[in-house]
Protein backbone atom coordinates (compact mmCIF):
# COMPACT_ATOMS: atom_id res chain seq x y z
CA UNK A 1 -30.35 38.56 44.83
CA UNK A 2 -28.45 40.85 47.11
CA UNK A 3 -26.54 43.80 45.98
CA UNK A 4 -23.34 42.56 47.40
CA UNK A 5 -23.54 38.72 46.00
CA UNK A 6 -24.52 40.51 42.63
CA UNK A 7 -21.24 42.19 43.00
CA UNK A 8 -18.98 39.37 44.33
CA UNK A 9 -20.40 37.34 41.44
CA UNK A 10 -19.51 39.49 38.91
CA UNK A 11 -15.92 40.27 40.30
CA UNK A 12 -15.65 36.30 39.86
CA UNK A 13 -16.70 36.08 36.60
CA UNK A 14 -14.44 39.10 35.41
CA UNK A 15 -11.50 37.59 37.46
CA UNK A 16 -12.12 34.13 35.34
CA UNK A 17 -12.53 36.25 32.14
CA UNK A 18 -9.41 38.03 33.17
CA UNK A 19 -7.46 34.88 32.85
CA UNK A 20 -8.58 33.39 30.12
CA UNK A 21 -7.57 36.74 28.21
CA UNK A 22 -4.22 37.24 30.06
CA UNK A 23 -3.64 32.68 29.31
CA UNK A 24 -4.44 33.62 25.61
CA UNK A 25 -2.39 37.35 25.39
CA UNK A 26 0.31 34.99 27.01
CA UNK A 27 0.71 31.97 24.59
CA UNK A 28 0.47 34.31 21.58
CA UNK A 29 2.58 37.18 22.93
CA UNK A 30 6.65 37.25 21.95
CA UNK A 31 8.63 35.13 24.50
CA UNK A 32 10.06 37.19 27.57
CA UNK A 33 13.08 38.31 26.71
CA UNK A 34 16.13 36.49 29.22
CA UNK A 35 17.57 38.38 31.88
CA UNK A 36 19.99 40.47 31.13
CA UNK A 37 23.41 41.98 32.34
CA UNK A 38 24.78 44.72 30.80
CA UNK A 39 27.93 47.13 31.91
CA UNK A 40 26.58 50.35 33.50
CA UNK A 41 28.19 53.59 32.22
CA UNK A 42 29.31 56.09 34.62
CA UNK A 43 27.78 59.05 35.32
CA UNK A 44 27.82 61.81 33.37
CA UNK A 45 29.25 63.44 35.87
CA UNK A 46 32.33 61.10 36.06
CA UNK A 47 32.90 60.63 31.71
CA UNK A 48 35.13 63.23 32.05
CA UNK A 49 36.86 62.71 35.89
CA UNK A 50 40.20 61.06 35.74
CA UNK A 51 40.44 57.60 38.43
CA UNK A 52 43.37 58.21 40.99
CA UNK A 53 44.82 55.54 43.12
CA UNK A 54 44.08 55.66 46.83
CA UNK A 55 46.15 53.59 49.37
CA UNK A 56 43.59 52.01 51.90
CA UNK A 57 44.91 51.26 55.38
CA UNK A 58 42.93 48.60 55.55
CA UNK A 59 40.89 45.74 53.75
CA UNK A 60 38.36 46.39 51.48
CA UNK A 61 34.59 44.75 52.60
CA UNK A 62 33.76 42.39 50.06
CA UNK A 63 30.59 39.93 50.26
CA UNK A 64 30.89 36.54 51.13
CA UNK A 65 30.48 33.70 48.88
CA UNK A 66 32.55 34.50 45.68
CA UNK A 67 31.65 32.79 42.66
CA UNK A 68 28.20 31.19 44.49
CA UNK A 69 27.28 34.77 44.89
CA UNK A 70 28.08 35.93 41.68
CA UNK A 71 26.02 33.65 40.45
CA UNK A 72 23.35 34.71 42.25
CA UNK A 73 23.16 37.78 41.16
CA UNK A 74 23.56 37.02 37.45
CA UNK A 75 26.86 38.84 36.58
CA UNK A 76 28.56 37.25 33.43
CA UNK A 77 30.15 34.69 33.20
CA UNK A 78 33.88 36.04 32.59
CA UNK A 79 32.96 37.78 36.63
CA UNK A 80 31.65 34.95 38.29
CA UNK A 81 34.74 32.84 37.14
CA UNK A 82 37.39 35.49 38.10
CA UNK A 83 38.51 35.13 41.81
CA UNK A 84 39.98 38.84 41.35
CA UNK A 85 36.67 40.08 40.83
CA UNK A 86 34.61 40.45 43.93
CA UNK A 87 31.49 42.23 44.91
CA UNK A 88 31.80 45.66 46.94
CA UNK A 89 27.93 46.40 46.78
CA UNK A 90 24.70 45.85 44.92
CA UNK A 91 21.26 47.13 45.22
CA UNK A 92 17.79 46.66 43.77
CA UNK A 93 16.17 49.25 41.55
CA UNK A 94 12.46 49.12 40.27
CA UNK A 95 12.01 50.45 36.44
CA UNK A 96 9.40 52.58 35.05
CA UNK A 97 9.04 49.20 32.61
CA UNK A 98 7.95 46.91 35.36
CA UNK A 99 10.88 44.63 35.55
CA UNK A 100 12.91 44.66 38.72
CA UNK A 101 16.61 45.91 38.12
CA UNK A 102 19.53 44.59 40.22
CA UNK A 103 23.09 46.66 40.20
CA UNK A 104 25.91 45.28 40.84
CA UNK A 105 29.36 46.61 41.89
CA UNK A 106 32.70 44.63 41.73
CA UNK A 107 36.19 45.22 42.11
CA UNK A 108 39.24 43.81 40.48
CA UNK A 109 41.37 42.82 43.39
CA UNK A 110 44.38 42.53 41.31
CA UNK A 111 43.57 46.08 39.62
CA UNK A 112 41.84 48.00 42.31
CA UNK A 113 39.19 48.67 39.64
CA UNK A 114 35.31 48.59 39.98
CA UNK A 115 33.01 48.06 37.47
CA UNK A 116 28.95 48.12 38.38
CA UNK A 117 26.25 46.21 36.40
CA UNK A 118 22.46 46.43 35.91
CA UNK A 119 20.67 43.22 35.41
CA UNK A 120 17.15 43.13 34.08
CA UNK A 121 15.09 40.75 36.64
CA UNK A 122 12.18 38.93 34.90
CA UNK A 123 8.76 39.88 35.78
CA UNK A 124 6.89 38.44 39.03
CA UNK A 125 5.20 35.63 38.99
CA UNK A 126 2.77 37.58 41.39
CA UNK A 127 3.31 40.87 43.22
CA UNK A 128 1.79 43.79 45.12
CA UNK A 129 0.93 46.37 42.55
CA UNK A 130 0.48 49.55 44.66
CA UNK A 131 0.64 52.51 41.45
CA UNK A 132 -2.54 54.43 40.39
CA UNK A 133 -3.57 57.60 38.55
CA UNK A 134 -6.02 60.46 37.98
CA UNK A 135 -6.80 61.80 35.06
CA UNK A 136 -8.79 64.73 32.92
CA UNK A 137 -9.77 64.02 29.59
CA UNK A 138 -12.67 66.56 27.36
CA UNK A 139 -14.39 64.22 24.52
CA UNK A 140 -17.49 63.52 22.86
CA UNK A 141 -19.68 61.13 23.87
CA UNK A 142 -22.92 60.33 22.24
CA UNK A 143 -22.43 63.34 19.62
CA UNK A 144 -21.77 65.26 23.05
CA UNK A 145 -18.93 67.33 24.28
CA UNK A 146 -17.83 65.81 28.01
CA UNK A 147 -14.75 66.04 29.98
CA UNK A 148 -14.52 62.37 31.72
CA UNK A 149 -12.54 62.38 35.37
CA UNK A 150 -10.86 59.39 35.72
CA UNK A 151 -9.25 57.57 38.57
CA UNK A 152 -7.37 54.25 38.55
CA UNK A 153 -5.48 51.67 41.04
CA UNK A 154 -3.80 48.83 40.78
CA UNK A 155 -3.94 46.46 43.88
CA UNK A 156 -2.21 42.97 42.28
CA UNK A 157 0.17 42.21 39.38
CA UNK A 158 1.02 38.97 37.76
CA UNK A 159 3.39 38.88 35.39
CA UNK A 160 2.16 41.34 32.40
CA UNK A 161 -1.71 41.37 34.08
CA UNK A 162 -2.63 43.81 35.95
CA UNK A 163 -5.60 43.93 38.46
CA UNK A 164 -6.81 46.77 39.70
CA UNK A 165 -10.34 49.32 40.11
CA UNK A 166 -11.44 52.04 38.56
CA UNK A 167 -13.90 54.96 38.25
CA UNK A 168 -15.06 57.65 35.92
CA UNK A 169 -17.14 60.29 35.96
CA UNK A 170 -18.42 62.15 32.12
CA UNK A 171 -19.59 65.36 32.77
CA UNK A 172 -21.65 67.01 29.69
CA UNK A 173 -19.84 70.65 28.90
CA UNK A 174 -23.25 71.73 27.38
CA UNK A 175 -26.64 71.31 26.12
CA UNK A 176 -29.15 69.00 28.65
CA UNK A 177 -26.84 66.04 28.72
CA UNK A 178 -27.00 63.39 31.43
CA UNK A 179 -23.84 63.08 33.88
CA UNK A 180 -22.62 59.56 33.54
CA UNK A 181 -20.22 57.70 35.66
CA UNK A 182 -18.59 53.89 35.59
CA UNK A 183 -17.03 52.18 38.98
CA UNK A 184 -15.56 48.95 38.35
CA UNK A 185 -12.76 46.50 38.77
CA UNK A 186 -10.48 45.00 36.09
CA UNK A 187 -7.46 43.38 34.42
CA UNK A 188 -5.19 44.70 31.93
CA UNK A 189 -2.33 43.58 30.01
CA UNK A 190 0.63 45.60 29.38
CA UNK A 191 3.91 45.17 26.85
């Protein structure tokens, strides 16, 4: 058997195996938790600034759609029924905890105030998973003192699963030890 269909099978078989962890993590694992809207605080900056009025001699830009929008975008309930309360901008952020964040910024047309929300997206179904790391770590390994150089990347992430390669490299600090390395591709779960 060939090198490379020795390899291709046993991406398969870890790709299969991958699943049926990440199918049983799933079922057993706490329920996602809903999306959620909550009212963004200002910045710490602005705590302490006092809001002034300001004539415009214009119209303010709002986006199209009004409630239909709103909705879209998951603002509560009390927002997307209030015809006053329109949306002035919004914009995507992504979170060091994997979920998507949308914020949202509406205005009170009968107030002339704003108030901006962040809304915790659920996780994709599948998505391009582009992060990676190095890392240096000292040890033992087989009664052995090593320092292990480690490099990972993620290429594909569905929901909590991860897929991605990686390679390490154990380096014996002394005596006649043996250097060791691993190259391989994976899945991991993550909460």
């Amino acid at each position: 058997m060939t090198t490379l269909k020795r390899i291709s099978i046993e991406v398969i078989v870890l790709l299969c195996l991958s699943a049926v962890v990440w199918l049983f993590a799933s079922s057993h694992a706490t329920p996602p938790a809903p999306v959620q809207t909550i009212e963004a605080t200002p910045a710490p900056v602005l705590i302490n600034t006092p809001l002034i009025d300001m004539a415009l001699s214009g119209p303010v830009k709002v986006y199209s759609g009004g409630a239909k929008t709103k909705q879209k975008l998951k603002l509560p309930a009390s927002v997307v029924k209030d015809d006053s309360k329109q949306v002035i901008a919004g914009t995507r952020i992504e979170a060091n905890d994997d979920h998507p964040k949308t914020v949202t910024t509406v205005i009170d047309a009968d107030t002339g105030e704003s108030t901006t929300y962040v809304t915790t997206e659920p996780l994709p179904w599948l998505a391009v998973d582009t992060r990676g790391g190095i890392g240096l770590y000292t040890g033992f390994k087989n009664g052995q003192q090593v320092a292990r150089l480690q490099v990972q990347q993620d290429v594909l992430q569905i929901k909590q699963l991860h897929v991605g390669a990686i390679a390490s490299v154990d380096q014996p600090l002394s005596g006649a030890g043996q250097q060791d390395y691993f190259i391989g591709v994976g899945a991991e779960y993550r909460w």
